[in-house]
Protein backbone atom coordinates (compact mmCIF):
# COMPACT_ATOMS: atom_id res chain seq x y z
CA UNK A 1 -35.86 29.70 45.48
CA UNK A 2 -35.77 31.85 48.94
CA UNK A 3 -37.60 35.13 48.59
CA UNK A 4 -34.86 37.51 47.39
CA UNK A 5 -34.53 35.46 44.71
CA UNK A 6 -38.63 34.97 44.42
CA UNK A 7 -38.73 38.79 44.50
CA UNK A 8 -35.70 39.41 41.87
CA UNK A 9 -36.95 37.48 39.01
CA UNK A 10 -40.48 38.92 39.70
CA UNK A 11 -38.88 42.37 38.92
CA UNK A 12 -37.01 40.80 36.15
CA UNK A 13 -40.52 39.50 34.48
CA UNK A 14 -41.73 43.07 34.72
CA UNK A 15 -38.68 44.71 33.25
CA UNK A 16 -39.67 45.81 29.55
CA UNK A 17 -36.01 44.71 28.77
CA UNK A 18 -36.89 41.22 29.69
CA UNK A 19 -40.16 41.59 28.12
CA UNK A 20 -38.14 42.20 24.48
CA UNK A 21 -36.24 39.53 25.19
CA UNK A 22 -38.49 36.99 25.39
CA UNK A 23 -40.33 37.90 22.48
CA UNK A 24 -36.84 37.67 20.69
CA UNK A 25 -36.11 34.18 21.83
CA UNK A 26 -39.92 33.50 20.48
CA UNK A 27 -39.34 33.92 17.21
CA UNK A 28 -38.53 31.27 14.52
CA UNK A 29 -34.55 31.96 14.69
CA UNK A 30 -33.94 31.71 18.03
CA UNK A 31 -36.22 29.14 18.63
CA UNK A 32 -34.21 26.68 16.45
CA UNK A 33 -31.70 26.67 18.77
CA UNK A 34 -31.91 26.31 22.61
CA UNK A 35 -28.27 27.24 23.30
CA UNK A 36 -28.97 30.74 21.44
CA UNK A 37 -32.09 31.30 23.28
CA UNK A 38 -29.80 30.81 26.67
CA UNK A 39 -27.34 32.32 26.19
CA UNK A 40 -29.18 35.76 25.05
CA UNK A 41 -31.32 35.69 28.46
CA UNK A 42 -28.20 35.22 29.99
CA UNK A 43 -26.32 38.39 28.89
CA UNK A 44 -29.95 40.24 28.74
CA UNK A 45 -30.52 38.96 32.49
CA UNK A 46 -27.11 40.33 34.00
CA UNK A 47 -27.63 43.53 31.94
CA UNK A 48 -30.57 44.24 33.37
CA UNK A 49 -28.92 43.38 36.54
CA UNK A 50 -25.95 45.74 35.71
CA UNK A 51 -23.71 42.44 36.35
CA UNK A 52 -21.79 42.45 33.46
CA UNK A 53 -19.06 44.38 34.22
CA UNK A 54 -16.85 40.83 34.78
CA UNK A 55 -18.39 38.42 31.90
CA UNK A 56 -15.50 36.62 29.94
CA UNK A 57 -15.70 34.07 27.30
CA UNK A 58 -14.57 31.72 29.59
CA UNK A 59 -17.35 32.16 32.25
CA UNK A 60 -19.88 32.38 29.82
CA UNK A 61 -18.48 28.99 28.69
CA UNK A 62 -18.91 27.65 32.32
CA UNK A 63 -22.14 29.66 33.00
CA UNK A 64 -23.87 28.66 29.62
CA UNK A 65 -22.48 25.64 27.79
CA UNK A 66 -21.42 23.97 30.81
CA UNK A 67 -17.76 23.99 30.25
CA UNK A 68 -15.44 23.13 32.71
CA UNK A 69 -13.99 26.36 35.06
CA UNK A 70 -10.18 25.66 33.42
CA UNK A 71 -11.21 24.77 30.00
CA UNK A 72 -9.21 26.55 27.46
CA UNK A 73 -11.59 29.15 24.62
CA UNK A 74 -8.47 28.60 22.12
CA UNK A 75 -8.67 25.13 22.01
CA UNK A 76 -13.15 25.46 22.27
CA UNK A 77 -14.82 28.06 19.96
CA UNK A 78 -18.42 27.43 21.38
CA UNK A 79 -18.40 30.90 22.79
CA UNK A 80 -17.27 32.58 20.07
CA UNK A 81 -19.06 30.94 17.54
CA UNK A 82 -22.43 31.27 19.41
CA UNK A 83 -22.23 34.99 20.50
CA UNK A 84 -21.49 36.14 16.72
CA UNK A 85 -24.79 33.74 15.70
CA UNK A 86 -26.49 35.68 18.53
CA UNK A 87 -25.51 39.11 17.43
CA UNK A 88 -26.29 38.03 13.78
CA UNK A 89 -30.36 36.91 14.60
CA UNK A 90 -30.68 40.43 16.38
CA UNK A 91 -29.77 42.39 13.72
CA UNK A 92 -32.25 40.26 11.61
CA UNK A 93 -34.81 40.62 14.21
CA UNK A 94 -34.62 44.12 14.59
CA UNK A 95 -34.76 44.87 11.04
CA UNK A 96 -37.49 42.99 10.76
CA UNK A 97 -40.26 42.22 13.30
CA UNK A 98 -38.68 44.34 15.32
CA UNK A 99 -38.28 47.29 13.42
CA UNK A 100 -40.54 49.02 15.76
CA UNK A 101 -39.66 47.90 19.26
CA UNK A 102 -39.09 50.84 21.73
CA UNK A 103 -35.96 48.63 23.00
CA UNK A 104 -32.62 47.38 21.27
CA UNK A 105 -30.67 45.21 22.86
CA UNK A 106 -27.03 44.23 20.78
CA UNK A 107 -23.92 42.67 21.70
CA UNK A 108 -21.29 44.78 20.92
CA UNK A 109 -18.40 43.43 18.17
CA UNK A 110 -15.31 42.14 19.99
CA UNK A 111 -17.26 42.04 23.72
CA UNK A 112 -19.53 39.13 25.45
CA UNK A 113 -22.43 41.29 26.92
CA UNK A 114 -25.65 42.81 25.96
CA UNK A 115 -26.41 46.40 25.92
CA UNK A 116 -29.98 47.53 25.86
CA UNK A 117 -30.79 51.22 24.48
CA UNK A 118 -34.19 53.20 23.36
CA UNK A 119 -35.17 53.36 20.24
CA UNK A 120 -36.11 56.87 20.39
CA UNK A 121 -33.85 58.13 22.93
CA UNK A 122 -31.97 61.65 21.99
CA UNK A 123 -28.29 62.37 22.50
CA UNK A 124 -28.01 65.07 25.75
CA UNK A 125 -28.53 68.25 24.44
CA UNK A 126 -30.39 68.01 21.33
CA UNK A 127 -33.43 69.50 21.92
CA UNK A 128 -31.51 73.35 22.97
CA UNK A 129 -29.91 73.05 19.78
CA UNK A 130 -29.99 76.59 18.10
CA UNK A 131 -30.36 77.75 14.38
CA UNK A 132 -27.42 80.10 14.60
CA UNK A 133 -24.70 76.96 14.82
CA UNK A 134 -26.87 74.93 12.15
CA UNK A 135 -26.67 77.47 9.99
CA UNK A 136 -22.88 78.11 10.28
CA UNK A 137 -22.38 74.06 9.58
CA UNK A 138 -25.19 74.24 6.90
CA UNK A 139 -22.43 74.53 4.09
CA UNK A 140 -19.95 72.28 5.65
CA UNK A 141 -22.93 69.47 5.73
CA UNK A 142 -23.75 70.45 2.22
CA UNK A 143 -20.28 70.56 0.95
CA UNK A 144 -20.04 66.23 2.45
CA UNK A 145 -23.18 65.34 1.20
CA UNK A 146 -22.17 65.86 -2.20
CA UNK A 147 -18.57 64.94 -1.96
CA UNK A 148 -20.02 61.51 -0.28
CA UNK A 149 -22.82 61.20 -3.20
CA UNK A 150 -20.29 61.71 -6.06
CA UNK A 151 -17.87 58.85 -4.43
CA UNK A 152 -20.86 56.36 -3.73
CA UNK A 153 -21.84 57.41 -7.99
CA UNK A 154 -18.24 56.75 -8.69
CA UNK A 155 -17.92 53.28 -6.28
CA UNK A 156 -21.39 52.12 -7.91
CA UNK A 157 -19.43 51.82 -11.03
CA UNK A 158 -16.47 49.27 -9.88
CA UNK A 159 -18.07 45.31 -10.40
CA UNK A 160 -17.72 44.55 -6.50
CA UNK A 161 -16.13 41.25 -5.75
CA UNK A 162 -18.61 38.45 -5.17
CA UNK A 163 -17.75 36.29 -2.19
CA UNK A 164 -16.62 32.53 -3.74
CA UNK A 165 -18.55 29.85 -3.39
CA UNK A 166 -16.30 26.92 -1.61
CA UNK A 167 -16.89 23.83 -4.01
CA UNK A 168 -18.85 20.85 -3.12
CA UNK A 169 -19.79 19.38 -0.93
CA UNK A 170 -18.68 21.86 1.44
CA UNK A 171 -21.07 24.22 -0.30
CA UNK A 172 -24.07 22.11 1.28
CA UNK A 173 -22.67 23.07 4.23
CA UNK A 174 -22.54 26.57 3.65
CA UNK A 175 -26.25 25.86 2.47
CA UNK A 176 -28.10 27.93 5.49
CA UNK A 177 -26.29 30.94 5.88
CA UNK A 178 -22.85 32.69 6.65
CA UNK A 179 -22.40 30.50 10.01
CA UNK A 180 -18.98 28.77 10.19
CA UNK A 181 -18.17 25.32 9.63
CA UNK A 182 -17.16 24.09 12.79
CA UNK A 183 -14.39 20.67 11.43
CA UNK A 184 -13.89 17.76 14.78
CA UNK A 185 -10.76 16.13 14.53
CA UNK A 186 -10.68 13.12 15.59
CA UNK A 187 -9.29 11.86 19.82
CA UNK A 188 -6.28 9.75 19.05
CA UNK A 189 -6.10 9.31 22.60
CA UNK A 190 -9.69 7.94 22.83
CA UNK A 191 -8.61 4.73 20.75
CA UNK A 192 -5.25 4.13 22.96
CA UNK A 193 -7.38 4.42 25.34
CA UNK A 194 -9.47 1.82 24.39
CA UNK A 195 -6.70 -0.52 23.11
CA UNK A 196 -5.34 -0.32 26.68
CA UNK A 197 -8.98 -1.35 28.61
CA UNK A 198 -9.99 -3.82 25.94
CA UNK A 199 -13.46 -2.09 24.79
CA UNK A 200 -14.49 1.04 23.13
CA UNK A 201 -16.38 4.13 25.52
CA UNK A 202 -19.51 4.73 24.18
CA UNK A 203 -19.92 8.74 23.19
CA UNK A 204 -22.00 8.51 26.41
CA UNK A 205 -19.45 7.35 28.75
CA UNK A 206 -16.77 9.69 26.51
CA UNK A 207 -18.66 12.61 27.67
CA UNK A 208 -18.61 11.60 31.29
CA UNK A 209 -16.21 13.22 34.17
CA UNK A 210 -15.13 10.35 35.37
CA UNK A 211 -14.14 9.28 31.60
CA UNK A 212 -12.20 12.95 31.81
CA UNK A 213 -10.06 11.65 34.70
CA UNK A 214 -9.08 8.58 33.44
CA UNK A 215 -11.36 6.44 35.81
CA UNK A 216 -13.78 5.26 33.18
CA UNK A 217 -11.59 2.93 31.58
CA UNK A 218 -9.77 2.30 34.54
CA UNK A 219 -8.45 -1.71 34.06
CA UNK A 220 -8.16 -3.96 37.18
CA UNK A 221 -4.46 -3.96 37.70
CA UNK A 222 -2.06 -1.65 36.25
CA UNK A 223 1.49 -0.90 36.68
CA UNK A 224 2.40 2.76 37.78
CA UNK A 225 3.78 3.75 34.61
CA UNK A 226 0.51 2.30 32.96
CA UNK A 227 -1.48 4.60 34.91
CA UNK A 228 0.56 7.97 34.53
CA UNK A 229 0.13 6.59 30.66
CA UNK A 230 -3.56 6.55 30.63
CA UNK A 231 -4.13 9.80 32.98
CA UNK A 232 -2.24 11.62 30.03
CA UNK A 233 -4.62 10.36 27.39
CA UNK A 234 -7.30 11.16 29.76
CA UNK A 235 -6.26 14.78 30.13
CA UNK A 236 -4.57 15.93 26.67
CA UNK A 237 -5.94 16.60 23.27
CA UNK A 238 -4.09 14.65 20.45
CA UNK A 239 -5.20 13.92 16.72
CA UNK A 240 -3.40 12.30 13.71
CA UNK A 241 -1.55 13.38 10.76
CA UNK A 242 -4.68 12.12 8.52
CA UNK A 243 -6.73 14.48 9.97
CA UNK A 244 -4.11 17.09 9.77
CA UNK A 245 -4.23 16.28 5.85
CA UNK A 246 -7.90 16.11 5.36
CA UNK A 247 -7.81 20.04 7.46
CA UNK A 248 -4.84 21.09 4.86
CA UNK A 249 -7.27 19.77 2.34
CA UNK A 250 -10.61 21.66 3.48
CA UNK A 251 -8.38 24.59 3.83
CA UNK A 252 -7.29 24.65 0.25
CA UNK A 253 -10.88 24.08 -1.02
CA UNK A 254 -12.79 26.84 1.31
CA UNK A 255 -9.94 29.06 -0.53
CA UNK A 256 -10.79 32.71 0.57
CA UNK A 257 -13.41 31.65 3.00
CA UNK A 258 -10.93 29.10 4.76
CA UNK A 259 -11.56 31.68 8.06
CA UNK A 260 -15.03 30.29 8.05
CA UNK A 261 -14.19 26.94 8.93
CA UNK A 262 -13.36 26.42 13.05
CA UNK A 263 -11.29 23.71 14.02
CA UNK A 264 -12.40 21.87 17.14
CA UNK A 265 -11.30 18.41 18.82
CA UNK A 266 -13.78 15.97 19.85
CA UNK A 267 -13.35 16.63 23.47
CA UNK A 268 -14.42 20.05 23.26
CA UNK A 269 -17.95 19.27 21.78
CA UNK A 270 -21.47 18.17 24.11
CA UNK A 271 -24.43 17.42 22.72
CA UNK A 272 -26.29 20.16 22.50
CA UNK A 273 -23.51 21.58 20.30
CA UNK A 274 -25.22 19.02 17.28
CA UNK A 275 -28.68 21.03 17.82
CA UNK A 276 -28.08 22.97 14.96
CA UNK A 277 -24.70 24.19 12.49
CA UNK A 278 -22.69 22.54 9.59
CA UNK A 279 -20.03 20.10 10.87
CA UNK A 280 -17.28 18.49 9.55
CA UNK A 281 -16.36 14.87 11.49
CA UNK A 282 -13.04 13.59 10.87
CA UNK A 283 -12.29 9.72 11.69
CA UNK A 284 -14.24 6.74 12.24
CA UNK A 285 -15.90 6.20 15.69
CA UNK A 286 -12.88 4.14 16.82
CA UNK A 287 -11.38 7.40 16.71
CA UNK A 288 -14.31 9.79 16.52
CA UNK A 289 -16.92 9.25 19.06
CA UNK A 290 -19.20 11.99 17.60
CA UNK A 291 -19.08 9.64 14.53
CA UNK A 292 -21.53 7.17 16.24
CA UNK A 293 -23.79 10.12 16.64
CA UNK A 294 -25.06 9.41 13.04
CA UNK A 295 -24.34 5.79 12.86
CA UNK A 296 -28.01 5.03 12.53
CA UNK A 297 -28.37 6.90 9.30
CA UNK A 298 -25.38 5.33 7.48
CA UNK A 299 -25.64 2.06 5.28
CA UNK A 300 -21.98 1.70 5.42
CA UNK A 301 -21.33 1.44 8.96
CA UNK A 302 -17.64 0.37 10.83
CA UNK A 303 -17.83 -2.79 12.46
CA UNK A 304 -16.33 -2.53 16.11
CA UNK A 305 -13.30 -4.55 16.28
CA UNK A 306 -12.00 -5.46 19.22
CA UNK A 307 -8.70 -7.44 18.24
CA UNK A 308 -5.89 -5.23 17.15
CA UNK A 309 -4.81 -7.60 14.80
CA UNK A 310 -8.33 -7.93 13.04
CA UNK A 311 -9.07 -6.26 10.07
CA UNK A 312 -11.45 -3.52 10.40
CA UNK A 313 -14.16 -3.61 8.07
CA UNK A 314 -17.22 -2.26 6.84
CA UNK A 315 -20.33 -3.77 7.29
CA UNK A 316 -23.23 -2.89 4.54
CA UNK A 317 -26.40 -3.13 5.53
CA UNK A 318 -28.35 -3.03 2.47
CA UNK A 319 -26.22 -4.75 -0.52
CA UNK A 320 -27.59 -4.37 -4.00
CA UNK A 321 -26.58 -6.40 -7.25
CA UNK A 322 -22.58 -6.62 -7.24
CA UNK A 323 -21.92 -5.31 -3.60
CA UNK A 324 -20.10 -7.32 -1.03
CA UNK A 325 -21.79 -7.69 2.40
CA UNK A 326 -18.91 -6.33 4.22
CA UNK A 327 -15.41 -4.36 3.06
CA UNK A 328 -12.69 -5.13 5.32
CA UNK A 329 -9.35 -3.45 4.71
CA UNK A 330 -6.07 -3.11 6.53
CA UNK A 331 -5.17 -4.99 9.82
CA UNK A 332 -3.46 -1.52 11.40
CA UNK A 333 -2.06 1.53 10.41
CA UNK A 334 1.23 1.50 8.19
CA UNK A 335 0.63 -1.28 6.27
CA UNK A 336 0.40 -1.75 2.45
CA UNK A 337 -2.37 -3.44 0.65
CA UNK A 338 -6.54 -2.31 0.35
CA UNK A 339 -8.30 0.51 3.12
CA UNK A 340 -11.65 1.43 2.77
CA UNK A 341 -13.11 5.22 3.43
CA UNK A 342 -16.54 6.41 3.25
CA UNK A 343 -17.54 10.09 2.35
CA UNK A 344 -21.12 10.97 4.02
CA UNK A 345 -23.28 14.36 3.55
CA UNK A 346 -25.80 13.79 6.84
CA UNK A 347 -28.55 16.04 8.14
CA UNK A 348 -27.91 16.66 11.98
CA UNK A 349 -30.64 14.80 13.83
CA UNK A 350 -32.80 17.94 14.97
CA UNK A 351 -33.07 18.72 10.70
CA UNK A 352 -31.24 22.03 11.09
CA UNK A 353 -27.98 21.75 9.95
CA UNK A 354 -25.82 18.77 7.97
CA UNK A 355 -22.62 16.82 8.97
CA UNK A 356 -19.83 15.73 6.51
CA UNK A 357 -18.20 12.76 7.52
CA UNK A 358 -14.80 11.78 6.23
CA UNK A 359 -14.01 8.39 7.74
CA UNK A 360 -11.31 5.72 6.66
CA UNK A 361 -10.89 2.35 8.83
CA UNK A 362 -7.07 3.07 8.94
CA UNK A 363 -5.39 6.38 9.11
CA UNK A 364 -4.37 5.60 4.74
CA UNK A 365 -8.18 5.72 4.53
CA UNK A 366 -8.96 8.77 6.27
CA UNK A 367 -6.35 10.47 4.80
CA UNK A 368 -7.26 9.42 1.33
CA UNK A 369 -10.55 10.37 1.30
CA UNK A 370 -9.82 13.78 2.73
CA UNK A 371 -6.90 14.16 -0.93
CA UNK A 372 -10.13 12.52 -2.93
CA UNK A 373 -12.48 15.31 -2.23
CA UNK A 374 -10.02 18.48 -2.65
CA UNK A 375 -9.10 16.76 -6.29
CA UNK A 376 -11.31 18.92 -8.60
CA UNK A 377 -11.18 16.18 -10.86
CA UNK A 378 -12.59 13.38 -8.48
CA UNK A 379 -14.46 15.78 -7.17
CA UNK A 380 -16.46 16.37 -10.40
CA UNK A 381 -16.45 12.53 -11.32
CA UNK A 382 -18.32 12.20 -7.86
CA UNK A 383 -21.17 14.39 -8.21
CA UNK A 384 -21.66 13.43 -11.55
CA UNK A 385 -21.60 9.63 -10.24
CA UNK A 386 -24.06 10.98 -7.73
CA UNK A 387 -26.39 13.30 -10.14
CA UNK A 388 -25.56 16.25 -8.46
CA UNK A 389 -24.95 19.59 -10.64
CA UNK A 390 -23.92 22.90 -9.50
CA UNK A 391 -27.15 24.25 -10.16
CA UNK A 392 -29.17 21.89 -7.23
CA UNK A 393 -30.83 23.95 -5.02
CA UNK A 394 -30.32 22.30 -2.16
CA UNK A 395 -27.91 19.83 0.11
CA UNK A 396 -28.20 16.05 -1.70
CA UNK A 397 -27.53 14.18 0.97
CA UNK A 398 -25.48 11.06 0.26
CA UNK A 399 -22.89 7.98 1.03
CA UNK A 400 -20.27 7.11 -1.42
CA UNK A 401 -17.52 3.96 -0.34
CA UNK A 402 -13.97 4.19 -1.64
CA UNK A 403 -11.04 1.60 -2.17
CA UNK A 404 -8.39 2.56 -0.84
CA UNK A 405 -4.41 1.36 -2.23
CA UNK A 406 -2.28 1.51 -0.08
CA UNK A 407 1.32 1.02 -1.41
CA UNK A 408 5.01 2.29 0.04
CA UNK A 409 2.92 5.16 1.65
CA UNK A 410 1.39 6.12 -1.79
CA UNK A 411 -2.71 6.33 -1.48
CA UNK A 412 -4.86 6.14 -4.81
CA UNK A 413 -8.27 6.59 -4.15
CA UNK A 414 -11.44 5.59 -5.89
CA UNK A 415 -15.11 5.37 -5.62
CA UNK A 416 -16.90 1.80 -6.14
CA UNK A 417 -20.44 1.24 -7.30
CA UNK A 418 -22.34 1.70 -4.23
CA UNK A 419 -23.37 5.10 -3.86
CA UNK A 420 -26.20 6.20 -2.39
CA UNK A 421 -28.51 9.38 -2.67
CA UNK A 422 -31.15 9.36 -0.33
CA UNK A 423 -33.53 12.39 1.10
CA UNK A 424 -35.15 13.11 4.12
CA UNK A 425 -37.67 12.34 5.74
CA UNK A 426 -37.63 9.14 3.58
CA UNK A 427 -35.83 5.82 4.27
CA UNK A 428 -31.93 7.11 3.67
CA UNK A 429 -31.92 4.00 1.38
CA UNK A 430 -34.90 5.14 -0.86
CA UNK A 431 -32.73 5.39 -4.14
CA UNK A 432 -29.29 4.19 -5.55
CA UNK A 433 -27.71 5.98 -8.43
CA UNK A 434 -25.43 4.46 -10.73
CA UNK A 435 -21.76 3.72 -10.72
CA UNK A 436 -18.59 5.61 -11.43
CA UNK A 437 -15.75 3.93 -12.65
């Protein structure tokens, strides 16, 4: 740091802007997530710095979540979704411990920057105001009081709409608050591109740049047309009809509220984007890398095949009385016969926020599951296999495993005996419920 620099943040510290800031980003909402707490001392910092006059969404995606320069916002929400979180904690700040702060700082509705403004201060003016021209308007203010207090009596008596509850379990989701569901669609390109190297990119290695320009699964020798093949599925964004099905689905369910859920690819997400929020994970990690994020929790978990004519299968860890040691279904997409699909209601590894996971081993699977859960019917049969009522306070996190049958494109779902209900902190395979038939 050279001394301009030194001397500008020292300036910065003493600012009584930056001051309110920082005991914002103190308090218990902002400090459950990092990326709120940086991205307010961003916008508070430039301003302070009256630098704001040229903040977009897309630089604050570069600046702050470390999005690349030409990434597109309509394809990646982050911004979005994280400014309207933002603006929501400091309206609850201010009407709360900060009721009496001599500062408010806001971000405007439709905008991506701060604006800081007394508490106290006075339009221009005020303080010369006469009685003469108050007492001229005196009626006038009179007269809308009480036309404005006989429409609020009148309004008071309509029953106001109350906003619908989506059904489970997307209601667990909705558990914490108003913040959107944010549903990742599976990278249909990520499993070509690992049926054309041999081996499956770890999330780690997905996330990478050199993974983004098609050098991370770069084979030994490859044709020309091979290689304008795989720098396409490096560079695009492509999912699969089941996961356009198991959207449609979530859709129908969320009903009204359907403009709450966000609909983001994989390759739009980093880590620090699972801090905190309700997700929705589409697609097994074959598919889904952000799958294997929560692989360690799961008792069900997808057994990496590397053959494309092997069966996928699932591999379960902790078999009770009349469970297999491992469901294997169909050897690739498009064929008849038995899939498997697991349905999973996860917290997110920091505790604040849950992930559902719809994943199938085949595309029938995915799909399937995704129709199961927006079938009111199944849908009640489930919880009640599970022991959850409408009237649980709280998420009940689970795993349920469905068959899958698979025959002249017609998918029939259903849920076998192994369920499980577990809670946190304890062991996720603490307790087993019963069957459903």
């Amino acid at each position: 740091m050279n001394g301009a620099e030194a001397h500008s943040f020292q300036e910065l510290g003493n600012d009584p802007r930056w001051q309110l800031v920082e005991r914002i980003v103190a308090t218990e909402p902002f400090r459950k997530s990092a990326r709120s707490c940086d991205l307010l001392r961003y916008l508070a910092e430039r301003a302070i710095l009256n630098q704001s006059h040229d903040l977009s969404e897309t630089k604050l995606g570069h600046a702050v979540f470390g999005r690349a320069l030409d990434y597109s916002p309509t394809e990646d929400s982050t911004v979005r979704v994280h400014v309207r979180q933002v603006r929501l904690k400091l309206h609850e700040y201010f009407d709360g411990d900060g009721r009496n702060e001599a500062w408010i700082v806001e971000i405007p509705k439709g905008s991506y920057f701060a604006v800081f403004r007394s508490r106290n201060a006075k339009p221009a003016g005020e303080a010369k105001t006469s009685l003469r021209p108050l007492a001229s308007t005196l009626p006038w203010i009179l007269s809308a009081v009480l036309l404005l207090t006989t429409l609020a009596a009148w309004f008071s008596r309509v029953p106001r709409p109350q906003p619908q509850v989506p059904p489970w379990p997307l209601s667990a989701l909705f558990y914490n608050g108003d913040q959107p569901v944010q549903v990742v669609v599976a990278d249909i390109n990520y499993g070509l591109l690992s049926l054309m190297s041999g081996r499956q990119a770890s999330l780690q290695e997905y996330l990478s740049p050199t993974y983004r320009s098609g050098q991370e699964l770069k084979p030994g020798h490859e044709t020309a047309s091979e290689q304008k093949v795989r720098s396409y599925l490096s560079g695009s964004v492509l999912t699969s009809y089941a996961d356009l099905v198991v959207v449609s689905s979530l859709l129908r369910m969320n009903g009204p509220g359907r403009d709450r859920l966000i609909i983001r690819p994989a390759k739009s997400l980093l880590p620090r984007d699972m801090e905190e929020g309700s997700f929705v994970l589409i697609g097994g990690p074959a598919s889904n890398p952000w799958t294997s994020y929560f692989q360690e929790k799961l008792n069900f978990r997808e057994r990496n095949v590397s053959s494309v004519e092997s069966a996928a299968c699932f591999d379960n860890l902790h078999p009770v009385a009349g469970e297999q040691q491992s469901y294997c279904g169909l050897p690739f997409t498009g064929s008849s016969g038995v899939d498997y699909a697991t349905i999973s209601l996860l917290p997110l590894l920091s505790s604040h926020g849950s992930a559902l996971i719809v994943q199938g081993l085949q595309q029938e699977g995915t799909e399937a599951a995704g129709v199961f859960l927006a079938d009111p019917a199944n849908n009640q049969k489930l919880r009640q296999s599970l022991g959850i009522s409408s009237k649980t306070p709280e998420p009940v996190y689970f795993e349920v495993l469905l068959r899958i049958n698979s025959v002249q494109e017609h998918l029939l779902a259903k849920p076998l005996s192994s369920l499980r209900v577990f809670s946190i902190p304890e062991s996720p395979f603490s307790a087993a419920d019963g069957s459903s038939q």
